[in-house]
C-alpha atoms as a PDB file:
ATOM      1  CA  UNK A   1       0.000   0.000   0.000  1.00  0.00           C
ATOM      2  CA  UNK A   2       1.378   3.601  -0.706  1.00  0.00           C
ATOM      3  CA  UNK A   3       1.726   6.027   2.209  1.00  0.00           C
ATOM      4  CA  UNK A   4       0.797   9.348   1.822  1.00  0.00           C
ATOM      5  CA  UNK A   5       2.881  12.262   3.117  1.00  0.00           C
ATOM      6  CA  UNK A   6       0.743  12.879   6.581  1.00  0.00           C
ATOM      7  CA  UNK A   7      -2.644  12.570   8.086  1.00  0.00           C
ATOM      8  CA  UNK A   8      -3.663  15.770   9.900  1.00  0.00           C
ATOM      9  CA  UNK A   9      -3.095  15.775  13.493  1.00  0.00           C
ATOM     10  CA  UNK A  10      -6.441  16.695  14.357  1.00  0.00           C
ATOM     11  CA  UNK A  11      -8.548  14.543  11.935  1.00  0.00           C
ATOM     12  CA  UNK A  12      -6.617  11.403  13.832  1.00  0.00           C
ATOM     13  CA  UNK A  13      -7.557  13.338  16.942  1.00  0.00           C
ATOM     14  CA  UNK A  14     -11.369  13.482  15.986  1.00  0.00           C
ATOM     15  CA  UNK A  15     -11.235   9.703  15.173  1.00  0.00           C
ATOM     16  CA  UNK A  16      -9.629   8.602  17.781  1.00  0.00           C
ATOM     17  CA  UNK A  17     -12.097  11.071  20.330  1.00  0.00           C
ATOM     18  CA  UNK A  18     -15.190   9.422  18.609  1.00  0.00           C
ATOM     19  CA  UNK A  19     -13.900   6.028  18.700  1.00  0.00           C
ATOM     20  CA  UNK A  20     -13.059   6.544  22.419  1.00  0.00           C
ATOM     21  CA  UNK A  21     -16.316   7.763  23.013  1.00  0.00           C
ATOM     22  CA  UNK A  22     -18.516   4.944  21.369  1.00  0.00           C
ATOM     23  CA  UNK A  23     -16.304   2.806  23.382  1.00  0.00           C
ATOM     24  CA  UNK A  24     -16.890   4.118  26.819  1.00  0.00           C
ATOM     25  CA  UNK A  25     -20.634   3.767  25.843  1.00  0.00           C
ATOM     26  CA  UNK A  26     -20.782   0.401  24.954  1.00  0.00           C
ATOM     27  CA  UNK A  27     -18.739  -0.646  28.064  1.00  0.00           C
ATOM     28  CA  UNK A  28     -21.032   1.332  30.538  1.00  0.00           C
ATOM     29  CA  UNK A  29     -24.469  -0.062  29.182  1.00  0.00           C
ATOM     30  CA  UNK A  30     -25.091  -3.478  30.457  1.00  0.00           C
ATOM     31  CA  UNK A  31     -27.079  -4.311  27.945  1.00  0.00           C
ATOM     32  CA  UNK A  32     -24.815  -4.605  25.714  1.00  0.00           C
ATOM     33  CA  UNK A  33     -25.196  -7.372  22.962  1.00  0.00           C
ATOM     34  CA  UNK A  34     -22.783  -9.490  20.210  1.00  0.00           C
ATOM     35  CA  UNK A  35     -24.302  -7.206  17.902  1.00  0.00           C
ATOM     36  CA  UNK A  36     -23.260  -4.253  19.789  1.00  0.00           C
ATOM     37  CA  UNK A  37     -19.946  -5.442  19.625  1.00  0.00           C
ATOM     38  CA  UNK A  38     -19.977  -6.199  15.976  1.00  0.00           C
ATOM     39  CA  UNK A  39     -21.198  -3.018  14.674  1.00  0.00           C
ATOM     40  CA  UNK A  40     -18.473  -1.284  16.738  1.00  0.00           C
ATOM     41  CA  UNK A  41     -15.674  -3.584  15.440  1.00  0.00           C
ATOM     42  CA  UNK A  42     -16.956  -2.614  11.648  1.00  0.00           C
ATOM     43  CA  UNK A  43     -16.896   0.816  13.012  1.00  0.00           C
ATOM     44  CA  UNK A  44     -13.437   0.772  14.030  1.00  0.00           C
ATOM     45  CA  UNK A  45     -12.555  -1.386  10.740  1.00  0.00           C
ATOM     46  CA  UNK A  46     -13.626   1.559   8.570  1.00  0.00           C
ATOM     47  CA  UNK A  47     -12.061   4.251  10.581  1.00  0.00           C
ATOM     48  CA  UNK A  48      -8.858   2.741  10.293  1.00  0.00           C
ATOM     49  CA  UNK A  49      -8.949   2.382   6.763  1.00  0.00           C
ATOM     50  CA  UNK A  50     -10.468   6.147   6.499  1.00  0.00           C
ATOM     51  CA  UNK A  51      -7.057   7.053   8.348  1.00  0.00           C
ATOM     52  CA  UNK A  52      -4.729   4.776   6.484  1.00  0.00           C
ATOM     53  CA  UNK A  53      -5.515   4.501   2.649  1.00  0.00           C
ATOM     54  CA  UNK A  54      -3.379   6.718   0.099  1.00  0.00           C
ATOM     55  CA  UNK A  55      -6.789   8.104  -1.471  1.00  0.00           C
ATOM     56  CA  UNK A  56      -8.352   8.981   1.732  1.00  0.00           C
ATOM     57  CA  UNK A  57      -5.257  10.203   3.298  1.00  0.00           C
ATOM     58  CA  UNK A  58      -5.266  12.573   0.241  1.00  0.00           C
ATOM     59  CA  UNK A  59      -8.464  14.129   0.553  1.00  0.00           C
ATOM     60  CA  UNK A  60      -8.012  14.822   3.928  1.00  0.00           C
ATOM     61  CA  UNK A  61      -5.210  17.307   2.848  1.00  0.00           C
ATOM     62  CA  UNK A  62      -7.135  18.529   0.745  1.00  0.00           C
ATOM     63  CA  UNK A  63      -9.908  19.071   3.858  1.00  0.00           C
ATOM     64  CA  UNK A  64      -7.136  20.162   5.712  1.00  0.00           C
ATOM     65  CA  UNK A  65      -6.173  23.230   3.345  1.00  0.00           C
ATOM     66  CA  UNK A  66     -10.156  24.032   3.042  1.00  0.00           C
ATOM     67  CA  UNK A  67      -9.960  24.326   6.848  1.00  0.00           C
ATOM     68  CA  UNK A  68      -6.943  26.259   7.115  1.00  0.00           C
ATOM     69  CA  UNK A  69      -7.336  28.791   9.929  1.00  0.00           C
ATOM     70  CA  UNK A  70     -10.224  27.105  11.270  1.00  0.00           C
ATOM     71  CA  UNK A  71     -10.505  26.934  15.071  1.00  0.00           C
ATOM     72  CA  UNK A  72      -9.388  22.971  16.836  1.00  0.00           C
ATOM     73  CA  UNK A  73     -13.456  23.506  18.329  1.00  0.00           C
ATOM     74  CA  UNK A  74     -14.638  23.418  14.891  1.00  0.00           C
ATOM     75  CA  UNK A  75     -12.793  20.938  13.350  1.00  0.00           C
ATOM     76  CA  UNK A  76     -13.677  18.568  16.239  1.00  0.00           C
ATOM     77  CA  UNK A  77     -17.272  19.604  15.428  1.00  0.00           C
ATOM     78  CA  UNK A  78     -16.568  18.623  11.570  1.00  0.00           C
ATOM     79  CA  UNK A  79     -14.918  15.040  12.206  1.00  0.00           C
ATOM     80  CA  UNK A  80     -17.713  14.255  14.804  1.00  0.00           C
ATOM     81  CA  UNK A  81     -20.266  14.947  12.331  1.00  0.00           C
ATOM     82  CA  UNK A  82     -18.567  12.690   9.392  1.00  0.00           C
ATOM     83  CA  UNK A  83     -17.788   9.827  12.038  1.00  0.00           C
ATOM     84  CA  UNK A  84     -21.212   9.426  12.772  1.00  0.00           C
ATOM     85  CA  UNK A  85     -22.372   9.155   9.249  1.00  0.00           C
ATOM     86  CA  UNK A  86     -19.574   6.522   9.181  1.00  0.00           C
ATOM     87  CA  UNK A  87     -20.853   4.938  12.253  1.00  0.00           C
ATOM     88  CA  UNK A  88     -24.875   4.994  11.077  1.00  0.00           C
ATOM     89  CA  UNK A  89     -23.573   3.873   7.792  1.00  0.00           C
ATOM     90  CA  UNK A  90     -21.597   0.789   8.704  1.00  0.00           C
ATOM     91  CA  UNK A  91     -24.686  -0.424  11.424  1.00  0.00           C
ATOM     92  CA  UNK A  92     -26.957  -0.018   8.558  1.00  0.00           C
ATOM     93  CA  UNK A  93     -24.623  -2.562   6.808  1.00  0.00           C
ATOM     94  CA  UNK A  94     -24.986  -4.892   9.950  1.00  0.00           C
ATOM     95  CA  UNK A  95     -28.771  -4.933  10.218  1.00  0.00           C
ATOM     96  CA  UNK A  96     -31.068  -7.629   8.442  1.00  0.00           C
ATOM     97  CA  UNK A  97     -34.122  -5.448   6.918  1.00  0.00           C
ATOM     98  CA  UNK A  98     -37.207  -6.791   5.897  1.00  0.00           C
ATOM     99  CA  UNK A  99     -38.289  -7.849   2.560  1.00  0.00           C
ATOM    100  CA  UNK A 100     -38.917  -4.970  -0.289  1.00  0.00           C
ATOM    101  CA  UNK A 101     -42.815  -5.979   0.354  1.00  0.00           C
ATOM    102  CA  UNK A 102     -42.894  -4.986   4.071  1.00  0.00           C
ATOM    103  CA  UNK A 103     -40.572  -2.075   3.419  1.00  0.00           C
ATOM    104  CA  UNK A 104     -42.782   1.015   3.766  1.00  0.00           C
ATOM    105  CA  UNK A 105     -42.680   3.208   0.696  1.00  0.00           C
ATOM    106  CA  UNK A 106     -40.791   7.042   0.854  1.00  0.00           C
ATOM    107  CA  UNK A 107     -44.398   8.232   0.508  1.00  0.00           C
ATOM    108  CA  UNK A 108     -45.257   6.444   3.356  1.00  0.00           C
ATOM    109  CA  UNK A 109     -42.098   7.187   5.445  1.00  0.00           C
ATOM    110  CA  UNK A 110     -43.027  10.911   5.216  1.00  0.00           C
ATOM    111  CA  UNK A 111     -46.887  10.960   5.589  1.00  0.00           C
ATOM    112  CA  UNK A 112     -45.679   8.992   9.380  1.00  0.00           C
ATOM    113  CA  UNK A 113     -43.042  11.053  10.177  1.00  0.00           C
ATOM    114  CA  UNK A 114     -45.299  13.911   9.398  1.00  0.00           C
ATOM    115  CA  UNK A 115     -48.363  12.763  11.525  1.00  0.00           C
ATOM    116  CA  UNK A 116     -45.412  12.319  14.835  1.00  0.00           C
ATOM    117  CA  UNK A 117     -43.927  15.845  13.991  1.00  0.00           C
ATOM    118  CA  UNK A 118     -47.265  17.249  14.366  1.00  0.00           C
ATOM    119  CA  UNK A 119     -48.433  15.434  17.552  1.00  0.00           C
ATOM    120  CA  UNK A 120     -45.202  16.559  18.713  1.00  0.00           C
ATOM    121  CA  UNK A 121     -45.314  20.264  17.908  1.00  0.00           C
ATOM    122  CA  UNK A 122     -48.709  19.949  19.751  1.00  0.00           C
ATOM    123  CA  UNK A 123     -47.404  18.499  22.745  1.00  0.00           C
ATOM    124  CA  UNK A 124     -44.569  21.390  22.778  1.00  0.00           C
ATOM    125  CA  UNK A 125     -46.102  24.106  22.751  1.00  0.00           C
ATOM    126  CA  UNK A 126     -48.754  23.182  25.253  1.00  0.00           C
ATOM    127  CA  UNK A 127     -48.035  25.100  29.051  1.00  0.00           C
ATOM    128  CA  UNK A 128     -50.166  22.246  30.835  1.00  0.00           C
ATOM    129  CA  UNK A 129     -48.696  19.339  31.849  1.00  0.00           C
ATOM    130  CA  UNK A 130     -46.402  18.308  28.925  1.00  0.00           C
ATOM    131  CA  UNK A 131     -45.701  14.173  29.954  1.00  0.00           C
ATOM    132  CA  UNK A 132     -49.583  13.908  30.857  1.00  0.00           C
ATOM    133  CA  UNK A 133     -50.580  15.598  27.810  1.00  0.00           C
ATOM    134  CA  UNK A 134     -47.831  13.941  25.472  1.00  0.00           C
ATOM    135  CA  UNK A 135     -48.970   9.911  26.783  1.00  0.00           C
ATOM    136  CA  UNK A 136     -52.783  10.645  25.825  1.00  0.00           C
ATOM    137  CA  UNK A 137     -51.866  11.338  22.345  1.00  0.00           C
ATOM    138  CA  UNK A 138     -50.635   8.226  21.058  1.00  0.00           C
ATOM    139  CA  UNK A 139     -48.678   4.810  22.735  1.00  0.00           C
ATOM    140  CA  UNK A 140     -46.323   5.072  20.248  1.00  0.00           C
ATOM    141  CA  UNK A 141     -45.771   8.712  21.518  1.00  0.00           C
ATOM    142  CA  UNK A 142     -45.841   7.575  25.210  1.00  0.00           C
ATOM    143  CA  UNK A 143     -43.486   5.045  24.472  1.00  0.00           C
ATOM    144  CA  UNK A 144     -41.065   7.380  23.013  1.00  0.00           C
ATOM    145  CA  UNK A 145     -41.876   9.326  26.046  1.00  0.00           C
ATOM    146  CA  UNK A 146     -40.702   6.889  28.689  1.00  0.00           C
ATOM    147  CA  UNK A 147     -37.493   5.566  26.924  1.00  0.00           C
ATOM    148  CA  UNK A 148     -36.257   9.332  25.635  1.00  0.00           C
ATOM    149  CA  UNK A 149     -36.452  10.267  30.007  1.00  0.00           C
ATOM    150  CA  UNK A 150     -35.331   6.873  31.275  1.00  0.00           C
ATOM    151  CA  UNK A 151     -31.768   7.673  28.612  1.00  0.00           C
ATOM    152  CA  UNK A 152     -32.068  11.152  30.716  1.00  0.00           C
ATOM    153  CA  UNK A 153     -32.134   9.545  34.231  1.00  0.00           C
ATOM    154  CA  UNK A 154     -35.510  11.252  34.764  1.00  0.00           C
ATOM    155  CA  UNK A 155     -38.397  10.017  36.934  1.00  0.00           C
ATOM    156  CA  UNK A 156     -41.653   9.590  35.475  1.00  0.00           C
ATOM    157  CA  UNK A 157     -43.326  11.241  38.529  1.00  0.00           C
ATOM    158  CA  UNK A 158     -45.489  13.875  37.125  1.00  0.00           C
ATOM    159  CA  UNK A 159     -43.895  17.282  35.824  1.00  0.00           C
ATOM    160  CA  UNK A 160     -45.851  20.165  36.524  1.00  0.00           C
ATOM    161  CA  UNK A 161     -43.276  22.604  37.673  1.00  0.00           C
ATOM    162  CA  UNK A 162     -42.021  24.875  35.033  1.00  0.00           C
ATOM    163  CA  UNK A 163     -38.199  23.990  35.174  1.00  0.00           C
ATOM    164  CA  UNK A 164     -39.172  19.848  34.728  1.00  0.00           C
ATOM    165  CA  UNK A 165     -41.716  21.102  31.799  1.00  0.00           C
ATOM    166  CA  UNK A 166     -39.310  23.455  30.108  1.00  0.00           C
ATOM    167  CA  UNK A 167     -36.727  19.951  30.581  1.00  0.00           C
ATOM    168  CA  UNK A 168     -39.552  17.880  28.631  1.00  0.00           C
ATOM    169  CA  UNK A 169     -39.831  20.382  26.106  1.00  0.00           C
ATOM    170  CA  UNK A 170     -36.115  20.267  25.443  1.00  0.00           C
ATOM    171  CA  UNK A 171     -36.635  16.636  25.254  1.00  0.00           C
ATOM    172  CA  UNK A 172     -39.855  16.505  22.662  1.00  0.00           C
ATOM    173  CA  UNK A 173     -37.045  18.676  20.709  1.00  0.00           C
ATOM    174  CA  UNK A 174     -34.804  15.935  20.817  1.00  0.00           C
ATOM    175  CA  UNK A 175     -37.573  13.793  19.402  1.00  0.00           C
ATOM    176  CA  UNK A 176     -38.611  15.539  16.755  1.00  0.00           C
ATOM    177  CA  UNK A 177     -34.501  15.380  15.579  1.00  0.00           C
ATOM    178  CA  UNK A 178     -35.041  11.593  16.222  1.00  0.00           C
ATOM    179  CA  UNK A 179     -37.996  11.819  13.688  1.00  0.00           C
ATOM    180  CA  UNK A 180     -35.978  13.730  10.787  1.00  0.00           C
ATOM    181  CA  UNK A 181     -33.089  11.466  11.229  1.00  0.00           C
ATOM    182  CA  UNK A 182     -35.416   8.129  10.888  1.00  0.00           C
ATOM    183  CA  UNK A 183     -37.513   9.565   7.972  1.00  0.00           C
ATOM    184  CA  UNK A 184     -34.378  10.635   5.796  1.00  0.00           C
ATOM    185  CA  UNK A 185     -32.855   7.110   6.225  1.00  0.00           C
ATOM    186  CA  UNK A 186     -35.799   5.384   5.020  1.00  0.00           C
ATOM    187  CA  UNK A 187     -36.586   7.609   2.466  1.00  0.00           C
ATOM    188  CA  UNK A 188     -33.015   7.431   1.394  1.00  0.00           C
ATOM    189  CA  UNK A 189     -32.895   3.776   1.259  1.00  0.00           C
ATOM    190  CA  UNK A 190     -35.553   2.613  -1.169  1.00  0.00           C
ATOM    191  CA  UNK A 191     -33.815  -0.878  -1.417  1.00  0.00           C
ATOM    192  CA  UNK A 192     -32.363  -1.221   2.110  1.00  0.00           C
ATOM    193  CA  UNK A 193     -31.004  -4.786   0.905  1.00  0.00           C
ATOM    194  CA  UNK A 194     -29.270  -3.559  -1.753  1.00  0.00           C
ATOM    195  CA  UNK A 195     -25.482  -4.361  -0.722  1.00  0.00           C
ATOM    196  CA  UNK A 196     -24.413  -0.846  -1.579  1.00  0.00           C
ATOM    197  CA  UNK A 197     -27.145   0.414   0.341  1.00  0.00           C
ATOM    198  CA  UNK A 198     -25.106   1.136   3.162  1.00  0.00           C
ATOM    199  CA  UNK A 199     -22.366   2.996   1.313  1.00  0.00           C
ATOM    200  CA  UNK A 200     -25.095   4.542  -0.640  1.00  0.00           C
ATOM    201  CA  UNK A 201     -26.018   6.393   3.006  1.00  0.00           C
ATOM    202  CA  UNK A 202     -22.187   7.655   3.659  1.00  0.00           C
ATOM    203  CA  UNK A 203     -21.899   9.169  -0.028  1.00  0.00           C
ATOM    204  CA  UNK A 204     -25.120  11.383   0.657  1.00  0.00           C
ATOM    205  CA  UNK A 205     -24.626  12.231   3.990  1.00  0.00           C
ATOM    206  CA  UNK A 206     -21.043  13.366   3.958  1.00  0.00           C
ATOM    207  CA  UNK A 207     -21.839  14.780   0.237  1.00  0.00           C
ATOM    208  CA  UNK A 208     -24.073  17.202   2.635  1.00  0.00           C
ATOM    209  CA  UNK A 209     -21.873  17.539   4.879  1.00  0.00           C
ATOM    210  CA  UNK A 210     -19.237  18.981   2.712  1.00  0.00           C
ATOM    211  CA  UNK A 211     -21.487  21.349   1.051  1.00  0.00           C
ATOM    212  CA  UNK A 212     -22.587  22.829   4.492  1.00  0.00           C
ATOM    213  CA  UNK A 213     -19.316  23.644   5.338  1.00  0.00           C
ATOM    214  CA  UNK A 214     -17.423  24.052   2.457  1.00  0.00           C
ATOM    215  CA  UNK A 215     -20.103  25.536   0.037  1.00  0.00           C
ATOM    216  CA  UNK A 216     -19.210  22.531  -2.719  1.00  0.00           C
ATOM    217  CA  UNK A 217     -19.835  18.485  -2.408  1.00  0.00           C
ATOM    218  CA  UNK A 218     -15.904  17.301  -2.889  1.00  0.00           C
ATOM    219  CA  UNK A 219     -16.942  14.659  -5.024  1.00  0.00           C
ATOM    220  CA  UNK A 220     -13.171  13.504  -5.735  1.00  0.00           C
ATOM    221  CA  UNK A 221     -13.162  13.178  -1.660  1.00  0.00           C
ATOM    222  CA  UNK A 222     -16.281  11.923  -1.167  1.00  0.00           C
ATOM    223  CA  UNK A 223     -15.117   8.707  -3.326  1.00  0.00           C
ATOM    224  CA  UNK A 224     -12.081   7.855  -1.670  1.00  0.00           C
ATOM    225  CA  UNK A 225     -13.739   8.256   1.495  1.00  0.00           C
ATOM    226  CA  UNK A 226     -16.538   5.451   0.272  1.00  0.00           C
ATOM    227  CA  UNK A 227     -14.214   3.052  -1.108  1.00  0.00           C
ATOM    228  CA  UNK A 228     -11.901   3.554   2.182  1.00  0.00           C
ATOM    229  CA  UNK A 229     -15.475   2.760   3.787  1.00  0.00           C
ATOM    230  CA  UNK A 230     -16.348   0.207   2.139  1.00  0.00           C
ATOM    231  CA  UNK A 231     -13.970  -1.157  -0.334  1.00  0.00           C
ATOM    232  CA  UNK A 232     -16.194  -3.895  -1.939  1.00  0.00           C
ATOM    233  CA  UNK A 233     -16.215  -2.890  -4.428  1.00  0.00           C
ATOM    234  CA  UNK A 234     -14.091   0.040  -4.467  1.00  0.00           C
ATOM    235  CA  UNK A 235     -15.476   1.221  -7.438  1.00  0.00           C
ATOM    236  CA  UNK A 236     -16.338   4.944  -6.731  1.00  0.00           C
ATOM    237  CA  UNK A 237     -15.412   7.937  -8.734  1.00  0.00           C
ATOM    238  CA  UNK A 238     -16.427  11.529  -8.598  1.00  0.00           C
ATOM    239  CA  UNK A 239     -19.091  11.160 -11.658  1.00  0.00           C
ATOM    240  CA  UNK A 240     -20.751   8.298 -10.143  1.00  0.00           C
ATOM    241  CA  UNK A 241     -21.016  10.465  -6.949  1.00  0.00           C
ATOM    242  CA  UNK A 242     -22.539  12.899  -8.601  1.00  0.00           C
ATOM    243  CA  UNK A 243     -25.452  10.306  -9.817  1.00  0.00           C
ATOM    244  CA  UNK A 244     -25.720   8.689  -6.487  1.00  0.00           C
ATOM    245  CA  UNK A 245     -25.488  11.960  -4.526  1.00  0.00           C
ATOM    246  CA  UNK A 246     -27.515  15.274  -6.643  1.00  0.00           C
ATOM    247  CA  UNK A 247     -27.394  17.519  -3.373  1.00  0.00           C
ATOM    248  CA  UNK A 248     -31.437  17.843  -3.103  1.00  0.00           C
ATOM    249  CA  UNK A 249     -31.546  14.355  -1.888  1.00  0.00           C
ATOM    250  CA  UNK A 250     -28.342  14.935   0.400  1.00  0.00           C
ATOM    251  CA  UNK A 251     -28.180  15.299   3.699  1.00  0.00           C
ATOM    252  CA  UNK A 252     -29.034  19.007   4.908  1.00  0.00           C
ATOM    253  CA  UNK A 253     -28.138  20.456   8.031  1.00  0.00           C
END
């Protein structure tokens, strides 16, 4: 394999933070399961390839000059964001999905996701009791409810004090993120069993990613970071980006 000159210092340093970080999680939940386990040693599989390859190595300089008199803060901020698309990317690659028939269509995806967005805005901008009002609208809602506070270490005593309700609200937030996140993966992946499905979620979201910050979708990089990914087959170039990635179906932030 050839070596490149250098890695930036602080890209490694993002990696390794991330890394670190899904690490100490998985250790500290005691539910952890093989699969868990797996998903993080594909994680950590990629990463090391996204920090060793010649291609990859190469458009990180060329990252690296785009980001030239950027603050550390904010290029911690940039590698966090592209880790996690590596890390949703490579669990998508780990996870059985059902067959195209029980697959729910993208029109389908969004009419749901719309329907919990609004129960949700309702919820939020209630001033009564925002848990009390939030289980009567819908299990599913109540559900989401209980596990979203139970992840904060938050009773389920009732909240009627302003400070826990403002504290819900934050969390309902949170929720409707959770809601945008699962509709543009499903919409995204039409054919979830395709095998390039999972690569086909890195090249849009980091294509997004690079336009937010950089103004343009660094095709050239975008490739050499999806074949570092996921080098079976290796076969991505910056024109079959640009098919697989048209910015309005990107990932916007």
């Amino acid at each position: 394999m050839r070596v490149a000159d250098k890695l930036p210092d602080w890209v490694q340093q993002g990696f390794f933070q991330f890394l670190g970080d899904c690490k100490n999680e998985l250790e500290a939940d005691t539910s952890a399961t093989y699969y868990d386990e797996k998903v993080q040693n594909e994680v950590v599989s990629a990463s090391e390839r996204l920090l060793t390859e010649y291609e990859a190595i190469r458009a990180w300089q060329a990252i690296d000059r785009r980001m030239e008199g950027q603050l550390l803060e904010g290029r911690m901020h940039f590698i966090d964001q592209f880790c996690r698309a590596v890390s949703i990317a490579v669990s998508r690659r780990c996870v059985d999905y059902p067959d195209k028939a029980e697959w729910p269509s993208p029109g389908k995806v969004r009419t749901d996701a719309a329907k919990t967005r609004r129960a949700l805005a309702y919820v939020i901008n209630q001033s009564a009791d925002l848990f009390a009002i939030a289980s009567s609208r819908a299990s599913a809602t109540s559900s989401a409810m209980h596990m979203r506070l139970a992840s904060m270490g938050i009773s389920q005593e009732p909240l009627n004090n302003a400070s826990r309700s403002a504290l819900i609200r934050v969390m309902l937030v949170g929720l409707m993120n959770d809601v945008d996140s699962w509709e543009r993966v499903h919409t995204l992946l039409a054919k979830p069993n395709c095998p390039n499905a999972a690569r086909l979620l890195l090249v849009r979201d980091i294509t997004g990613l690079f336009a937010t910050y950089f103004g343009t979708p660094l095709r050239e990089a975008v490739a050499a970071f999806g074949n570092a990914a996921f080098p079976d087959p290796g076969d991505l170039d910056a024109p079959t980006v640009a098919k697989l990635a048209p910015l309005n179906q990107s990932r916007k932030t």
